[in-house]
N, C-alpha and C. Protein backbone atom coordinates (compact mmCIF):
# COMPACT_ATOMS: atom_id res chain seq x y z
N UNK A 1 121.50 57.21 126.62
CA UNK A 1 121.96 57.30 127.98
C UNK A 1 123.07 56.30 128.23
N UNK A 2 123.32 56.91 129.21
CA UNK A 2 124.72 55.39 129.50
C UNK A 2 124.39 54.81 131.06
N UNK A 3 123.59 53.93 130.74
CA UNK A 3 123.15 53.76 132.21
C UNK A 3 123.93 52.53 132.80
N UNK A 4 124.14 52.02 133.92
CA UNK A 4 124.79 50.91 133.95
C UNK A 4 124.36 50.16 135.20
N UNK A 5 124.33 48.84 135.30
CA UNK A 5 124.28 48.12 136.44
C UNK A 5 125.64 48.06 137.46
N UNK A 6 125.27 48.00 138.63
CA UNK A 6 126.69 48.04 139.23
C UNK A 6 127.26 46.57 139.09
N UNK A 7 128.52 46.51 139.22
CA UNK A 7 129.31 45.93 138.50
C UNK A 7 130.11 45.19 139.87
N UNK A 8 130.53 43.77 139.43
CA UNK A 8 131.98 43.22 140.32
C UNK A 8 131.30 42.37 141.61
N UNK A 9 130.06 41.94 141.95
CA UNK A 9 129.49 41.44 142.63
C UNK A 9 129.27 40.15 141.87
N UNK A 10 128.93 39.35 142.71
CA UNK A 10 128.74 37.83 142.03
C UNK A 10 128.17 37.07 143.19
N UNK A 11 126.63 36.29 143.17
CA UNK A 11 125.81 35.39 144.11
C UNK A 11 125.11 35.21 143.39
N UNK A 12 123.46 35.56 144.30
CA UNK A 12 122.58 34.72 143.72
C UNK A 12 121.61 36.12 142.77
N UNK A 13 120.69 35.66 142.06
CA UNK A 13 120.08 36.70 141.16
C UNK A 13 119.80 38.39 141.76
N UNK A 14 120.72 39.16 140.33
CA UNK A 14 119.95 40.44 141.01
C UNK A 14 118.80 40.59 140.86
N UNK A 15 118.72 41.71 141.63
CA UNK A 15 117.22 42.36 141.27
C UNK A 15 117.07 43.58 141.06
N UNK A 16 116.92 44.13 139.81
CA UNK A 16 116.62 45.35 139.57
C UNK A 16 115.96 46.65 140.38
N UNK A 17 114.92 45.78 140.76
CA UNK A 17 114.01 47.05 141.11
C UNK A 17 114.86 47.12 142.90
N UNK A 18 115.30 46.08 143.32
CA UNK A 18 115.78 46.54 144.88
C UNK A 18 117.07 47.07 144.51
N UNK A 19 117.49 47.09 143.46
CA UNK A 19 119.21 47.90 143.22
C UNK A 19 118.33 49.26 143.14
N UNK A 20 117.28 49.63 142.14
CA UNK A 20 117.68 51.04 142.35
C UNK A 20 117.23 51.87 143.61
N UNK A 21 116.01 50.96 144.04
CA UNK A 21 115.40 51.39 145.31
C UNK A 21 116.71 51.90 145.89
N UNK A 22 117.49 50.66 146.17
CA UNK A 22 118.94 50.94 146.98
C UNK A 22 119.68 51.95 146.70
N UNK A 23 119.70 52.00 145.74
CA UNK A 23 120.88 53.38 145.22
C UNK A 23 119.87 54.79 145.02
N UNK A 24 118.73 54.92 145.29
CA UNK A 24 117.87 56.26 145.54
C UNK A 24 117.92 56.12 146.69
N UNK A 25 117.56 55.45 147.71
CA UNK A 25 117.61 55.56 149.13
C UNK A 25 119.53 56.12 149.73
N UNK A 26 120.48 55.69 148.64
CA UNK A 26 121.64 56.28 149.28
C UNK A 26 122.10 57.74 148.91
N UNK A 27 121.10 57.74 147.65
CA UNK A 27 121.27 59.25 147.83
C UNK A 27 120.81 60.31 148.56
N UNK A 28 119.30 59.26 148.77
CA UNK A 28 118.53 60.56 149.71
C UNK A 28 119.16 60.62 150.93
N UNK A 29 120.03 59.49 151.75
CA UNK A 29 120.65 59.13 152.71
C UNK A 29 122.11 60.46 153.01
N UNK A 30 122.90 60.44 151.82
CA UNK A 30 123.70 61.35 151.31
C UNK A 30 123.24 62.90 152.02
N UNK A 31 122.21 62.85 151.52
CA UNK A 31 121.22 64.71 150.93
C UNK A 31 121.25 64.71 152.83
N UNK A 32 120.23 64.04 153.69
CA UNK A 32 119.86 64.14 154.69
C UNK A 32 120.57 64.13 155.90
N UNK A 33 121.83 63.09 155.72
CA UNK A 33 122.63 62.84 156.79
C UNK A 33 123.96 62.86 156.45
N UNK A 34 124.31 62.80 155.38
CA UNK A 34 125.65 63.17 154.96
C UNK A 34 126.47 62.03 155.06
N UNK A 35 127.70 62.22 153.94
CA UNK A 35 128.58 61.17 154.07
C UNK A 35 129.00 60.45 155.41
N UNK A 36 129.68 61.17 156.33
CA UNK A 36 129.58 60.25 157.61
C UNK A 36 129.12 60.00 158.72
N UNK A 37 127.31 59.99 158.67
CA UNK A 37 126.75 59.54 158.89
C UNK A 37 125.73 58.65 158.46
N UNK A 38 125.95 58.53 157.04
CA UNK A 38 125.32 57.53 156.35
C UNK A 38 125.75 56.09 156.84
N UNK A 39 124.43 55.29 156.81
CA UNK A 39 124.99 53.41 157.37
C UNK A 39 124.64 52.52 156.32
N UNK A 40 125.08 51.56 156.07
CA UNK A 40 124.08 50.61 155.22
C UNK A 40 123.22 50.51 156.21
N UNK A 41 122.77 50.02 157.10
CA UNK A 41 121.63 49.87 157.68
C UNK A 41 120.41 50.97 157.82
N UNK A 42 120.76 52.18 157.61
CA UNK A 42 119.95 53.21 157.49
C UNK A 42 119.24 53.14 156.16
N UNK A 43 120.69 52.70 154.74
CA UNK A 43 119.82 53.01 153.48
C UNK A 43 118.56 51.50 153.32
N UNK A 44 119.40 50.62 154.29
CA UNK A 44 118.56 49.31 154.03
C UNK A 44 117.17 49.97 154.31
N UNK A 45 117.08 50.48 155.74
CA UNK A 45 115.70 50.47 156.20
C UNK A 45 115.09 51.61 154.99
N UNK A 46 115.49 52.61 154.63
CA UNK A 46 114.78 53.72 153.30
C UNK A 46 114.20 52.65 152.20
N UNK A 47 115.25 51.62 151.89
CA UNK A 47 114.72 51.03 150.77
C UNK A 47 113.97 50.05 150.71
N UNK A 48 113.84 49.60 152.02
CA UNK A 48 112.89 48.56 152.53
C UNK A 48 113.21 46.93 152.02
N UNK A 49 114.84 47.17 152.41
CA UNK A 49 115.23 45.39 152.39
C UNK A 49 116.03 45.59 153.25
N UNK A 50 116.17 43.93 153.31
CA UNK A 50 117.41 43.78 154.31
C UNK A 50 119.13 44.57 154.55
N UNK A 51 119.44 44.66 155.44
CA UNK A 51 121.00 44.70 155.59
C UNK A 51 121.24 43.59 154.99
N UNK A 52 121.27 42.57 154.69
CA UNK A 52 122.17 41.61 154.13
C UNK A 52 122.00 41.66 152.94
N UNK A 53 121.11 41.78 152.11
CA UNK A 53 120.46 41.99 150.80
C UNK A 53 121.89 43.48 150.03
N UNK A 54 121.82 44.49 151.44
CA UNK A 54 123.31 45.44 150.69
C UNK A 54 124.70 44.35 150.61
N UNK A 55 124.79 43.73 151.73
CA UNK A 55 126.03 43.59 151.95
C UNK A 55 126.58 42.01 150.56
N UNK A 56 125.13 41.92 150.13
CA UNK A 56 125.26 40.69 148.78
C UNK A 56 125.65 41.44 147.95
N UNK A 57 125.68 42.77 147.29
CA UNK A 57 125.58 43.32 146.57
C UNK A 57 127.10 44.15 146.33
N UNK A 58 127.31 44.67 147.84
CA UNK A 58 128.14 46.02 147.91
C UNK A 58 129.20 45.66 149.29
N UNK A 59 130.39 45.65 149.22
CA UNK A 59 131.26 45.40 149.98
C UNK A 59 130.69 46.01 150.74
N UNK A 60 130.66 47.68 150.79
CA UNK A 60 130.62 48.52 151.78
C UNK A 60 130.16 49.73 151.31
N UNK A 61 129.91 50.79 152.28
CA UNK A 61 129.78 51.87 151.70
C UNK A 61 130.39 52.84 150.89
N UNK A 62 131.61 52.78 150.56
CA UNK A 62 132.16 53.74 149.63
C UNK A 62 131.71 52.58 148.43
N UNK A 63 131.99 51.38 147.74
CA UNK A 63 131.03 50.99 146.55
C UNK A 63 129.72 51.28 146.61
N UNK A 64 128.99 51.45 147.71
CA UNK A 64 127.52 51.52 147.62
C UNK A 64 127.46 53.00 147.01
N UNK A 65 127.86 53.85 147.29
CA UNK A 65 127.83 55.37 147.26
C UNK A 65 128.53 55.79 145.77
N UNK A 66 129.61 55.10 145.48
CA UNK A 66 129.79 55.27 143.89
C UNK A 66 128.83 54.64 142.84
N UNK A 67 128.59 53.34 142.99
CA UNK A 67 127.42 52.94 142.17
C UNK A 67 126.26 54.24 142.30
N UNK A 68 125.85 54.87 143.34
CA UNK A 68 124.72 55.38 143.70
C UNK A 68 124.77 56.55 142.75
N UNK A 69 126.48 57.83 143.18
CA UNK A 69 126.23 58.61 142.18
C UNK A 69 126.10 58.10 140.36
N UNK A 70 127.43 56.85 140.51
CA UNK A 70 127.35 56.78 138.63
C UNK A 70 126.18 56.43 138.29
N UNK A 71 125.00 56.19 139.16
CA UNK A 71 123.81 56.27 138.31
C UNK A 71 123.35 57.76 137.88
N UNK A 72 123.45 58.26 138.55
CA UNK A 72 123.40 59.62 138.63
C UNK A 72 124.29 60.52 137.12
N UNK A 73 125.32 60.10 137.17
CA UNK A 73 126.31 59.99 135.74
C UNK A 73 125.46 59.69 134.37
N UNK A 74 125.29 58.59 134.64
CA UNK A 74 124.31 57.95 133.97
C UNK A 74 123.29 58.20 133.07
N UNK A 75 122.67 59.62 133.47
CA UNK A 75 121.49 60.23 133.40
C UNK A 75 122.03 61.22 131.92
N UNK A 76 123.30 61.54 132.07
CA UNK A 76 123.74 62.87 130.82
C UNK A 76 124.49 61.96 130.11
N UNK A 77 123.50 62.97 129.17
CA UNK A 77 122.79 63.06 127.69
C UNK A 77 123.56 63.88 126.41
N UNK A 78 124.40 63.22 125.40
CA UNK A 78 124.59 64.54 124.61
C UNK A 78 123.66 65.20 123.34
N UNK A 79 123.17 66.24 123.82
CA UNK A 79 122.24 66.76 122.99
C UNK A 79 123.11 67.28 121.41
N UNK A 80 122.20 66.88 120.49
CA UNK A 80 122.51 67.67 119.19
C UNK A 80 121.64 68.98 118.69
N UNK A 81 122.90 69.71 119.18
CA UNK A 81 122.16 71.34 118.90
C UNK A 81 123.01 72.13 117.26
N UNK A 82 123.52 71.26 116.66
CA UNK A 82 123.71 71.43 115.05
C UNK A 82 124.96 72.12 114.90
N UNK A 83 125.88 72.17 116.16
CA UNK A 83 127.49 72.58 115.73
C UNK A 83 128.21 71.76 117.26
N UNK A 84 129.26 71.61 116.77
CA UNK A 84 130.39 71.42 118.08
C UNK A 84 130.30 71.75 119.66
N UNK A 85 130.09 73.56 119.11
CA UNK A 85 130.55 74.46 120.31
C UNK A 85 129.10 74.36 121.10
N UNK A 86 128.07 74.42 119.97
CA UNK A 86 126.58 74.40 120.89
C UNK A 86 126.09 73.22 122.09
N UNK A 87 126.45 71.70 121.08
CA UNK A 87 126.91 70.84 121.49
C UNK A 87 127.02 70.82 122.86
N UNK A 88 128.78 71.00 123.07
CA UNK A 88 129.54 71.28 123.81
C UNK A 88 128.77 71.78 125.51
N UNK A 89 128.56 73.07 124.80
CA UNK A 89 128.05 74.24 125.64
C UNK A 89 126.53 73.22 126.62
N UNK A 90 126.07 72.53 126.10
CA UNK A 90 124.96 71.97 126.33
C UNK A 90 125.32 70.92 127.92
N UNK A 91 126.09 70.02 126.96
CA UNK A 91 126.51 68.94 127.83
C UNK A 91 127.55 69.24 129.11
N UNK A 92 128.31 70.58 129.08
CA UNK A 92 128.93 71.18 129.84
C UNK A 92 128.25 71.72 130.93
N UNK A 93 127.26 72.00 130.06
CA UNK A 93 126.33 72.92 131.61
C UNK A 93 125.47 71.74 132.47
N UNK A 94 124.87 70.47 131.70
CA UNK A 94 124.24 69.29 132.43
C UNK A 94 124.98 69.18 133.48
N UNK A 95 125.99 69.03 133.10
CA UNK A 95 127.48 68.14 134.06
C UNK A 95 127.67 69.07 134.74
N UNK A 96 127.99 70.17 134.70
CA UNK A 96 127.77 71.09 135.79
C UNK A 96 126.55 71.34 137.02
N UNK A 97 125.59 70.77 136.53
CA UNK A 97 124.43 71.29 137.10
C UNK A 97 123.59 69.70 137.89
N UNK A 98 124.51 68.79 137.53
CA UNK A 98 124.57 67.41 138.25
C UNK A 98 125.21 67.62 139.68
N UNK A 99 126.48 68.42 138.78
CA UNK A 99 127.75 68.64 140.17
C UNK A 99 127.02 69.12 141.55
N UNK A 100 126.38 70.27 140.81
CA UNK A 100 125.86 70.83 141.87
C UNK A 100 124.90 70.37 142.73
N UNK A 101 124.17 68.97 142.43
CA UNK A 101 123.55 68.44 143.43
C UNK A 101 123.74 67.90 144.54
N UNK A 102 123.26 68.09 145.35
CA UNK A 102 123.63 67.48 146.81
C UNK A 102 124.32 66.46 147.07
N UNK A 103 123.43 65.47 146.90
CA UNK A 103 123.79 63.75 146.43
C UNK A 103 125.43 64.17 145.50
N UNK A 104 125.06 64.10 144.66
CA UNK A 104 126.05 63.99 143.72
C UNK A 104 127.50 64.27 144.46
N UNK A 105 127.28 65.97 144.66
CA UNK A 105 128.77 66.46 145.38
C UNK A 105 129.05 66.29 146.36
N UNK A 106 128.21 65.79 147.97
CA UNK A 106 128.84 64.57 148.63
C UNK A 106 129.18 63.65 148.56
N UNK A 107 128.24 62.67 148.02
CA UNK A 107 128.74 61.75 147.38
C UNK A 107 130.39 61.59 146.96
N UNK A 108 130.34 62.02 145.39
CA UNK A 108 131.85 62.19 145.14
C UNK A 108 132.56 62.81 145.67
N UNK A 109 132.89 63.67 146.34
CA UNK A 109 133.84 64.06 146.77
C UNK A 109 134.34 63.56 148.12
N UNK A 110 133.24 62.66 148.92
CA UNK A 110 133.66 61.70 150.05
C UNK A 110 134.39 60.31 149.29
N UNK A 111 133.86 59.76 147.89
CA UNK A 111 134.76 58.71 147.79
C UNK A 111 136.16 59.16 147.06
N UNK A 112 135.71 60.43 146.39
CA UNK A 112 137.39 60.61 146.28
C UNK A 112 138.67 60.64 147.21
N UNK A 113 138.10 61.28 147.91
CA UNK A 113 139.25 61.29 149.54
C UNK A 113 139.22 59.87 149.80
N UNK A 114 138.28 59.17 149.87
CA UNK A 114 138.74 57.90 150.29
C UNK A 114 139.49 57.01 149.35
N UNK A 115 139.35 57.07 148.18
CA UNK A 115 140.25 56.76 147.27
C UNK A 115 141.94 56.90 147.26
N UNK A 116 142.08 57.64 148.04
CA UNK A 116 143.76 57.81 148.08
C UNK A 116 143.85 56.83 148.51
N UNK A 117 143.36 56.37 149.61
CA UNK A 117 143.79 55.25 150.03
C UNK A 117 143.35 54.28 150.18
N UNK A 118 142.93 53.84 148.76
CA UNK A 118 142.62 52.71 148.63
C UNK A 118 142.30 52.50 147.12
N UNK A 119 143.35 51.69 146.36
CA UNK A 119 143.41 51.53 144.70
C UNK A 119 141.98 51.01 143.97
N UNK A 120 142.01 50.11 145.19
CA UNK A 120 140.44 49.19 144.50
C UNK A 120 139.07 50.30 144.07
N UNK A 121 139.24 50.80 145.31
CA UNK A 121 138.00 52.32 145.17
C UNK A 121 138.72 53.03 143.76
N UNK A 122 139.43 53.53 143.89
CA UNK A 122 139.86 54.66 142.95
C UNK A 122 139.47 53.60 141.63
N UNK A 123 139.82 52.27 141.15
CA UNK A 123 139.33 51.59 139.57
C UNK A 123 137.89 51.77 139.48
N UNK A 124 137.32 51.47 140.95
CA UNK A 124 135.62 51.51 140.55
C UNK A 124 135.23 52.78 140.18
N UNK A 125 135.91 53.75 141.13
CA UNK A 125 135.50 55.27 140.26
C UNK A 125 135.63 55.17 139.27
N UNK A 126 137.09 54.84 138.30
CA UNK A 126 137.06 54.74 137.09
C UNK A 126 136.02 54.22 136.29
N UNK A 127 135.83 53.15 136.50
CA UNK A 127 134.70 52.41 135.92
C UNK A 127 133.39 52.20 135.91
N UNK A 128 133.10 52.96 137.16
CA UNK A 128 131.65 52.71 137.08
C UNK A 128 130.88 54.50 137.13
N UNK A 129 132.01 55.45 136.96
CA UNK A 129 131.93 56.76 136.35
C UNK A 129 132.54 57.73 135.22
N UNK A 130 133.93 57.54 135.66
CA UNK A 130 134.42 57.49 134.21
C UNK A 130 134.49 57.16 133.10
N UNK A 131 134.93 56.61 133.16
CA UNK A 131 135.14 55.74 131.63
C UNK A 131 133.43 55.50 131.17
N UNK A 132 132.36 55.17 131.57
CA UNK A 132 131.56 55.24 130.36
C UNK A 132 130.67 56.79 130.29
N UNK A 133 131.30 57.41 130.85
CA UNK A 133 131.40 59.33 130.51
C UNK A 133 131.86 59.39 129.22
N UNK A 134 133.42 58.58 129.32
CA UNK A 134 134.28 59.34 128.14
C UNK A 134 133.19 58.30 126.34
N UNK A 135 132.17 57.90 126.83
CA UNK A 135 131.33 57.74 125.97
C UNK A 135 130.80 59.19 124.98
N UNK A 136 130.47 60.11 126.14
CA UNK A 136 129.83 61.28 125.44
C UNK A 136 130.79 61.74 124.34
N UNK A 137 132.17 61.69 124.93
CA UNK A 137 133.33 62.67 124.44
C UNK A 137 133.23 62.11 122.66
N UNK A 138 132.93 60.32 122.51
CA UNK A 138 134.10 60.06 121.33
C UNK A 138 132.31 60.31 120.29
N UNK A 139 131.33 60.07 121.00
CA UNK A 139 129.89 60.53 120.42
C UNK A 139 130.02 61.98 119.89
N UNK A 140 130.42 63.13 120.85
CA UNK A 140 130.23 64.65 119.87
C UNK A 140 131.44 64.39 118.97
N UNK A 141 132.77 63.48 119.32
CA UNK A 141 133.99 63.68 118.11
C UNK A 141 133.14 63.38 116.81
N UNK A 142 132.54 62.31 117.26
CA UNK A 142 132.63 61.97 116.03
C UNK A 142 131.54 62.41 115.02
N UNK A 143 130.42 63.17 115.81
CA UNK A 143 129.25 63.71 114.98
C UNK A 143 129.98 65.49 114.87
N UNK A 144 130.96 65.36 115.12
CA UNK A 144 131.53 66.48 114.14
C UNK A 144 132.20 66.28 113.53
N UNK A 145 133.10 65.12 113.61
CA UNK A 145 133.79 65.01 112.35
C UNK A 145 132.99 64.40 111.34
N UNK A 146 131.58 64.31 111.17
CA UNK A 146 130.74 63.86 110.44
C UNK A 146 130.42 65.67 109.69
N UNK A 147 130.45 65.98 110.56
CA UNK A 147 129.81 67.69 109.97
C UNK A 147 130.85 68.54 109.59
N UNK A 148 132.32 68.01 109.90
CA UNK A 148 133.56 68.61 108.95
C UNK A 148 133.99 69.87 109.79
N UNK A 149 133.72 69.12 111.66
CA UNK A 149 134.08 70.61 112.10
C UNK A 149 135.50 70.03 112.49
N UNK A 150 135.76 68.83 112.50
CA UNK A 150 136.79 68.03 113.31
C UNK A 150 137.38 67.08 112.00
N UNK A 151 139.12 67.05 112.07
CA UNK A 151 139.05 66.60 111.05
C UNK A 151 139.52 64.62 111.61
N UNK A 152 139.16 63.58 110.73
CA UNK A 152 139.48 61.96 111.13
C UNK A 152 140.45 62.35 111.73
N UNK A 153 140.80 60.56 112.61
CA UNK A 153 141.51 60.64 113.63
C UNK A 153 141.83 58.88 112.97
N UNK A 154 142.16 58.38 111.67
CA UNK A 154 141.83 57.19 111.62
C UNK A 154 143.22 55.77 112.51
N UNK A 155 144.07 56.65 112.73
CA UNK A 155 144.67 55.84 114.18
C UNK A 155 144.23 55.79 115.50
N UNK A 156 143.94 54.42 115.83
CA UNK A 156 142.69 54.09 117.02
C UNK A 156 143.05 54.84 118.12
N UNK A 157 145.01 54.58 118.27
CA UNK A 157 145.39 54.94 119.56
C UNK A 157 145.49 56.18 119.91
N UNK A 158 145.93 57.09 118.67
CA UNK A 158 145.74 58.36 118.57
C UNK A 158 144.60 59.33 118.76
N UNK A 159 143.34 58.28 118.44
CA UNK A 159 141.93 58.98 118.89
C UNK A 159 141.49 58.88 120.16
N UNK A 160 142.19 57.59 120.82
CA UNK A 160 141.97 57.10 122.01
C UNK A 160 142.58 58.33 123.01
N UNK A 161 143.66 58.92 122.66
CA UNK A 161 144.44 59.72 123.81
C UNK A 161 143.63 60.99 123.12
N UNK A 162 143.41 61.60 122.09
CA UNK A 162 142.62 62.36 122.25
C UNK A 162 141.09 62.71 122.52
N UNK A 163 140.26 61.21 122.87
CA UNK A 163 139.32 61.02 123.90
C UNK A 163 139.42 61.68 125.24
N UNK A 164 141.05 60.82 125.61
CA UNK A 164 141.44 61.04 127.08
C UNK A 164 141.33 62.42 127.80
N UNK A 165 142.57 63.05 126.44
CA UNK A 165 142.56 64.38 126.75
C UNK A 165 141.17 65.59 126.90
N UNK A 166 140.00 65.71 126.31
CA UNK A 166 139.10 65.83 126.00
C UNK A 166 138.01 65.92 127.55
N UNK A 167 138.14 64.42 128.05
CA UNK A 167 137.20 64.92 129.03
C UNK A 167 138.48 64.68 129.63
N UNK A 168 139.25 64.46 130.20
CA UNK A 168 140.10 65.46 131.54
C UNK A 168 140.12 66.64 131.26
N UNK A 169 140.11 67.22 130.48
CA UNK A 169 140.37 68.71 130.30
C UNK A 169 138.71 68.98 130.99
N UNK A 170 138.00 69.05 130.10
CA UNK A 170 136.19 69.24 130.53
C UNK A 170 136.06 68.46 132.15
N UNK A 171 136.11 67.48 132.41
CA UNK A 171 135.74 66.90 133.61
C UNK A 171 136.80 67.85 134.75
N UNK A 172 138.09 68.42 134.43
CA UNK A 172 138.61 68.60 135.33
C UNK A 172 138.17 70.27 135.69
N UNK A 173 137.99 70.83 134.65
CA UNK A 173 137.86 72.26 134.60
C UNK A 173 136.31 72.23 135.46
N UNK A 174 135.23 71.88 135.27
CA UNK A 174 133.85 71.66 135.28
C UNK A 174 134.01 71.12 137.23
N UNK A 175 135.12 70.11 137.47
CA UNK A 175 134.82 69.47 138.87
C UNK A 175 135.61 70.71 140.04
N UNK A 176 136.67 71.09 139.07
CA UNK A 176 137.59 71.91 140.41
C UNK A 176 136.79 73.37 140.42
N UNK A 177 136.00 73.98 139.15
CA UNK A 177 135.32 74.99 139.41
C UNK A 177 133.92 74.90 140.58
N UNK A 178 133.35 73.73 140.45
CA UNK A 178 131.97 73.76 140.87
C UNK A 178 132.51 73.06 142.30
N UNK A 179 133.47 71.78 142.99
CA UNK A 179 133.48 71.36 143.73
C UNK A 179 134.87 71.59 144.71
N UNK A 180 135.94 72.38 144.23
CA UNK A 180 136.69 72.94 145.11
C UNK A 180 136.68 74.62 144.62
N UNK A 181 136.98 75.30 143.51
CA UNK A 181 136.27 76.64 143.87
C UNK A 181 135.11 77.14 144.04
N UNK A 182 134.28 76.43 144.22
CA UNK A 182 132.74 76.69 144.51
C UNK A 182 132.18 77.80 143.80
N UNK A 183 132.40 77.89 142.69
CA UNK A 183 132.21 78.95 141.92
C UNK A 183 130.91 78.32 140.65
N UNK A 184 130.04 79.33 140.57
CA UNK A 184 129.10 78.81 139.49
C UNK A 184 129.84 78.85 137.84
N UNK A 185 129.44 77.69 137.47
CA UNK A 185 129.72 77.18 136.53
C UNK A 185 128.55 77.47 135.38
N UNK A 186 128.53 78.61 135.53
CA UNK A 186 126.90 79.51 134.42
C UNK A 186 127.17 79.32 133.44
N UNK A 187 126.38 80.24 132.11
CA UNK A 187 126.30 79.67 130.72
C UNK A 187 127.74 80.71 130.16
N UNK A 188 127.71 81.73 130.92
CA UNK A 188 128.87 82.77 130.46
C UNK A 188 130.23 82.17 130.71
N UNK A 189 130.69 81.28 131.73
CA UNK A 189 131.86 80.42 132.16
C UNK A 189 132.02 79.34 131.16
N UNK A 190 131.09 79.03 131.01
CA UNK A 190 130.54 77.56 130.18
C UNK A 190 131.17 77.98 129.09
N UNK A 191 130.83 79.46 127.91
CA UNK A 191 131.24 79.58 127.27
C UNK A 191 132.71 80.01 127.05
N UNK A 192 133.00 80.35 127.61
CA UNK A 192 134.53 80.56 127.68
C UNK A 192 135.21 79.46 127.83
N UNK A 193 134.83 78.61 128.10
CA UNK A 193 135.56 76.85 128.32
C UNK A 193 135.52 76.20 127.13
N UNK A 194 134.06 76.43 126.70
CA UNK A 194 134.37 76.22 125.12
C UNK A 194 134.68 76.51 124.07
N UNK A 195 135.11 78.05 124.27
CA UNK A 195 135.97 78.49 123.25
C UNK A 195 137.31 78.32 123.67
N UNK A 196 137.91 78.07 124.23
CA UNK A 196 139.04 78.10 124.83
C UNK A 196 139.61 76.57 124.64
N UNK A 197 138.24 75.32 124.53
CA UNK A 197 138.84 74.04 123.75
C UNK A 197 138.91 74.52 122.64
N UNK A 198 137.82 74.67 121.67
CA UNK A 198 137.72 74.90 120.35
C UNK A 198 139.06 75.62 119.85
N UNK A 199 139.59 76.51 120.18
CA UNK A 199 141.04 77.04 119.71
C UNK A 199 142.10 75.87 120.11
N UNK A 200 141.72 75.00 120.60
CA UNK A 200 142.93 74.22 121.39
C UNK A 200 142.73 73.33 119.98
N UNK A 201 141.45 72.56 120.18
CA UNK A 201 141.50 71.63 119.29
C UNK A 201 141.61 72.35 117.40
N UNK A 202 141.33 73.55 116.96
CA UNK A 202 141.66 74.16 115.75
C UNK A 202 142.80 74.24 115.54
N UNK A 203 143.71 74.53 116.50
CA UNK A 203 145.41 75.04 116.46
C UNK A 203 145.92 73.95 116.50
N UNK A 204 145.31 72.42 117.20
CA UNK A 204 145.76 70.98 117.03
C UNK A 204 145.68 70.73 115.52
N UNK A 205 144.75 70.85 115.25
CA UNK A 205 144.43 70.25 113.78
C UNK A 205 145.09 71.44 112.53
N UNK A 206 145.39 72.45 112.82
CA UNK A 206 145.96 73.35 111.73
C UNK A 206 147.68 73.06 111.66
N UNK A 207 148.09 72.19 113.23
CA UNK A 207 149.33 71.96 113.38
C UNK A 207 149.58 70.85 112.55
N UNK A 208 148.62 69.66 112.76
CA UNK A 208 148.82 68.30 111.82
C UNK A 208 148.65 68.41 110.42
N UNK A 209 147.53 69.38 110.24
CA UNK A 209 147.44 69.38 108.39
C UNK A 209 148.75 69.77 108.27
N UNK A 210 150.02 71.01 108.52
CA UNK A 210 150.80 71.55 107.95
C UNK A 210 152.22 70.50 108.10
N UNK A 211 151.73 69.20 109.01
CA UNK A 211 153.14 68.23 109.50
C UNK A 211 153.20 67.41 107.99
């Protein structure tokens, strides 16, 4: 799993068990009352600590609410189902089927809008959802290029941008289907996404063997 503590705060000792209390109470907060009507003082009272106890922790509510979903992130898993595409197909549909949760797709999609305007938000998205996502990506690279479906990548920077590319392609296809075309993201869609990398990345690699 890639689970993570929230991050960028600094006082006196955390505490585990009132962080996650806190960050389940903002989701259920999310589910029930929705992004703007959610308070810290509402999730305080769900989780049964103080308002000040959030405000040690979490500037405000758009950090409270990203920590809350990337735990949620957190949770997917890449399964080994004994090829690439199966793989693939697996972890595509999790992430899809996260999207579709309540929590989750209020959640994100209220701190994205708020992110335009405002840089600091938009790094924590990065970081405390992204980037240890693009964990899964370099995990299936590389347990296929263990199984000879993918061929080395032994320049760091070169593997690095084709990390990049990898889940933007998957994260972007997977977020604009399920959270602005509202369209189900089933196992029949699913598959067509992954055949549609798989030729991308075959025709990549049939281009470099012949350079």
């Amino acid at each position: 799993m890639h689970r993570r503590t929230p991050a960028g705060r600094t006082g006196r000792p955390r505490s585990a068990a009132a962080d996650a209390a806190i960050l389940a109470a903002t989701r259920t907060a999310l589910v029930e009352l929705g992004w703007s009507k959610l308070t810290l003082g509402d999730v305080a009272t769900r989780a049964g600590v103080a308002k000040t106890t959030l405000y040690r922790r979490w500037a405000g509510k758009n950090e409270l609410v990203v920590d809350a979903v990337g735990e949620l992130f957190g949770e997917l898993e890449l399964p080994d189902r004994g090829s690439l595409a199966a793989d693939m197909e697996d972890v595509i549909l999790r992430f899809a089927a996260l999207l579709a949760r309540p929590e989750a797709k209020s959640g994100l999609m209220a701190v994205v809008a708020e992110s335009t305007r405002d840089d600091a938000l938009r790094a924590r998205i990065r970081d405390s959802i992204v980037e240890p996502q693009k964990g899964l990506v370099v995990e299936g690279r590389a347990r296929a290029q263990a199984r000879g479906e993918l061929p080395p990548q032994p320049d760091p920077e070169e593997a690095a941008r084709t990390v990049d590319l990898i889940f933007d392609v998957i994260a972007g296809a997977v977020v604009h289907r399920t959270l602005v075309s509202g369209r189900p993201a089933d196992e029949e869609w699913v598959r067509g996404l992954t055949r549609v990398l798989l030729l991308g990345l075959a025709s990549g690699a049939a281009a470099g063997a012949e350079g």
